[in-house]
C-alpha atoms as a PDB file:
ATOM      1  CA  UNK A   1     -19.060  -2.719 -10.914  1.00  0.00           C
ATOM      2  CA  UNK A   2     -17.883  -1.657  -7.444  1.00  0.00           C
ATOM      3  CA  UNK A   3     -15.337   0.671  -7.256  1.00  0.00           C
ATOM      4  CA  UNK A   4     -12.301   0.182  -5.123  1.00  0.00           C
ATOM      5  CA  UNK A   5     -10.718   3.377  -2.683  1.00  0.00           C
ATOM      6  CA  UNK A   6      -7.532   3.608  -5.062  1.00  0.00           C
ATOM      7  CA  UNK A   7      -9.858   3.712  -8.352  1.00  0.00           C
ATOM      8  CA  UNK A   8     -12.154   6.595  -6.386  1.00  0.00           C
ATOM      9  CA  UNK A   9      -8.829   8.518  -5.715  1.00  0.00           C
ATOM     10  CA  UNK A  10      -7.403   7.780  -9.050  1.00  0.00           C
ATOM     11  CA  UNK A  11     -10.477   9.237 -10.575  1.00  0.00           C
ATOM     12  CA  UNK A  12      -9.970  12.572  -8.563  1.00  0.00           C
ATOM     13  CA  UNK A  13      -6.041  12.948  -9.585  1.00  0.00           C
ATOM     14  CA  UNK A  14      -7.286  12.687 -12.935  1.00  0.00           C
ATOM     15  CA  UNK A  15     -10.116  15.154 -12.504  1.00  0.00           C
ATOM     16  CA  UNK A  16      -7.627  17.299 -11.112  1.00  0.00           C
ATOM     17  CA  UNK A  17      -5.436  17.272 -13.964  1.00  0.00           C
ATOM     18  CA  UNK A  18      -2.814  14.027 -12.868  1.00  0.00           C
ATOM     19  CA  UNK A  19      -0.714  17.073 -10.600  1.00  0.00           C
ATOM     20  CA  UNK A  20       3.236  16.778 -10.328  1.00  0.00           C
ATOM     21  CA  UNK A  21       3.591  14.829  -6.748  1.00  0.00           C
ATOM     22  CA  UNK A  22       6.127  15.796  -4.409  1.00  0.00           C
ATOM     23  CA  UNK A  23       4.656  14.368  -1.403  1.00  0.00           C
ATOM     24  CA  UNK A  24       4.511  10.855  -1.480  1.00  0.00           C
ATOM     25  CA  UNK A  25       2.370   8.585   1.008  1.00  0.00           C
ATOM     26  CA  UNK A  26       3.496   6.220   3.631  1.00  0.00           C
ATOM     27  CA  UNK A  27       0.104   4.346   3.844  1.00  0.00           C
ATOM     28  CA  UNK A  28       1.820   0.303   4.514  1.00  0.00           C
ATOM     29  CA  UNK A  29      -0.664  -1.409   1.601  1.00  0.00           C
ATOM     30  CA  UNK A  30       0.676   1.431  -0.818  1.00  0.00           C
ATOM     31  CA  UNK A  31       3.561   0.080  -3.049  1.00  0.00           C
ATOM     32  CA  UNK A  32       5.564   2.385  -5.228  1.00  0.00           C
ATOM     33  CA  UNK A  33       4.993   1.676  -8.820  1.00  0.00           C
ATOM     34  CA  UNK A  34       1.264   0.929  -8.652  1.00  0.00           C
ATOM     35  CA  UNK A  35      -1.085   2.615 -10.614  1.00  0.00           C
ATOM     36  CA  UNK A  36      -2.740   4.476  -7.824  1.00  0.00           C
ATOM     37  CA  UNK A  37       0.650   5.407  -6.163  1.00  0.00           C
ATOM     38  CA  UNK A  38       0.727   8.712  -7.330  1.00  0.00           C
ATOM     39  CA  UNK A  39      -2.877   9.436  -6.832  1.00  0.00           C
ATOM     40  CA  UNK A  40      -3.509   8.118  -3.168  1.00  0.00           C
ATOM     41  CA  UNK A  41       0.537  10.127  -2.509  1.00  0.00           C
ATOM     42  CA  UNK A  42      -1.210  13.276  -4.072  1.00  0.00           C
ATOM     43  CA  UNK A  43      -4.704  12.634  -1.943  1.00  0.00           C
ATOM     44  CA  UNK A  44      -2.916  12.407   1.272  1.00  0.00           C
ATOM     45  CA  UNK A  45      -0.894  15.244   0.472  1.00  0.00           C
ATOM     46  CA  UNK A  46      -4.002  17.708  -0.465  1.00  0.00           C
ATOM     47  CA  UNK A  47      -5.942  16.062   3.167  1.00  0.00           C
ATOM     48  CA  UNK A  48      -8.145  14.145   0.714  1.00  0.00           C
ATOM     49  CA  UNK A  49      -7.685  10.625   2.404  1.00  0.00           C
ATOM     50  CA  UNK A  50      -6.159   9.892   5.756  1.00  0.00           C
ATOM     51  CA  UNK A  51      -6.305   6.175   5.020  1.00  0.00           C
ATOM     52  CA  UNK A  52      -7.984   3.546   7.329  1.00  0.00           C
ATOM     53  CA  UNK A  53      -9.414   4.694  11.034  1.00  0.00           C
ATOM     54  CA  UNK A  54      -7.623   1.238  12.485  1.00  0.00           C
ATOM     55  CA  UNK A  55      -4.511   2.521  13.583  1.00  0.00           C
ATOM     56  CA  UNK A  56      -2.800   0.182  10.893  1.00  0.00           C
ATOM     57  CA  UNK A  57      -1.553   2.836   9.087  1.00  0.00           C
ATOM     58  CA  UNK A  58      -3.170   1.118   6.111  1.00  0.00           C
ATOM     59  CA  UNK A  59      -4.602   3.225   2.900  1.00  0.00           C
ATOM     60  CA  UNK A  60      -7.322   0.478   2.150  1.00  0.00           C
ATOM     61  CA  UNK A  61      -6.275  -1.020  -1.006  1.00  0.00           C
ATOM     62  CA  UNK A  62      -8.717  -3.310  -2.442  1.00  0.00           C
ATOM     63  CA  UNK A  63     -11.620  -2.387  -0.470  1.00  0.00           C
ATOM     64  CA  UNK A  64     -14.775  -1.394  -1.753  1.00  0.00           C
ATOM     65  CA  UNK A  65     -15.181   3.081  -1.724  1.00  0.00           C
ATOM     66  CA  UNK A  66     -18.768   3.014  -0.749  1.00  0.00           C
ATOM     67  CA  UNK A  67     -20.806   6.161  -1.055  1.00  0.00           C
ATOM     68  CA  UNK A  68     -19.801   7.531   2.528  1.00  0.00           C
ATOM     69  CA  UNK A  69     -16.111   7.192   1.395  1.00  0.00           C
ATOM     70  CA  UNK A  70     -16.415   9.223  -1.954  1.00  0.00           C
ATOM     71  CA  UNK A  71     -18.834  11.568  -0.546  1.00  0.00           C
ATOM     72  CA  UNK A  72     -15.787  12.501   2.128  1.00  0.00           C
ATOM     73  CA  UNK A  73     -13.387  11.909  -0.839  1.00  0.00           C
ATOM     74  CA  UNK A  74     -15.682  14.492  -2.980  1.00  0.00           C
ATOM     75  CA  UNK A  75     -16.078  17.507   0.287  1.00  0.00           C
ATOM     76  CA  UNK A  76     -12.169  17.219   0.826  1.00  0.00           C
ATOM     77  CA  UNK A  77     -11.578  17.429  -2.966  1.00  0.00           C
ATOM     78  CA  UNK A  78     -13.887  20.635  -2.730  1.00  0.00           C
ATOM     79  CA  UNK A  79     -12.617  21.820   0.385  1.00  0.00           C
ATOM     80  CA  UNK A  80      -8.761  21.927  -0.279  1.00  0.00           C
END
């Protein structure tokens, strides 16, 4: 099954031990109170995700990670 962006981050935050967020994202498709809210808020935060390269100031909810994405997802998690 394809994964989506806010599963791949999810899966990081997790990795990383679910961290206390104090940072939280502004991405426009990112609603408080979903699942991922606290994981894409804490990828931002660390540099992990920037969100979409269309000047929407979207995060990409709902769109498939593909292996590009995660590998970028994956360095930054490294990298931070």
């Amino acid at each position: 099954m394809p994964c989506t962006r806010e599963m791949c981050v999810t899966f990081l935050y997790r990795a990383a031990g679910s961290p206390e967020v104090t940072e939280y994202c502004n991405f426009t498709d990112v609603a408080e109170g979903r699942y991922f809210y606290n994981a894409v808020s804490w990828a931002a935060s660390k540099g992990i995700t920037v969100g979409l390269n269309d000047g929407t100031g979207r995060f990409g909810v709902g769109q498939t990670c593909t292996r590009a994405m995660i590998v970028t997802f994956l360095y930054r998690y490294d990298n931070q």
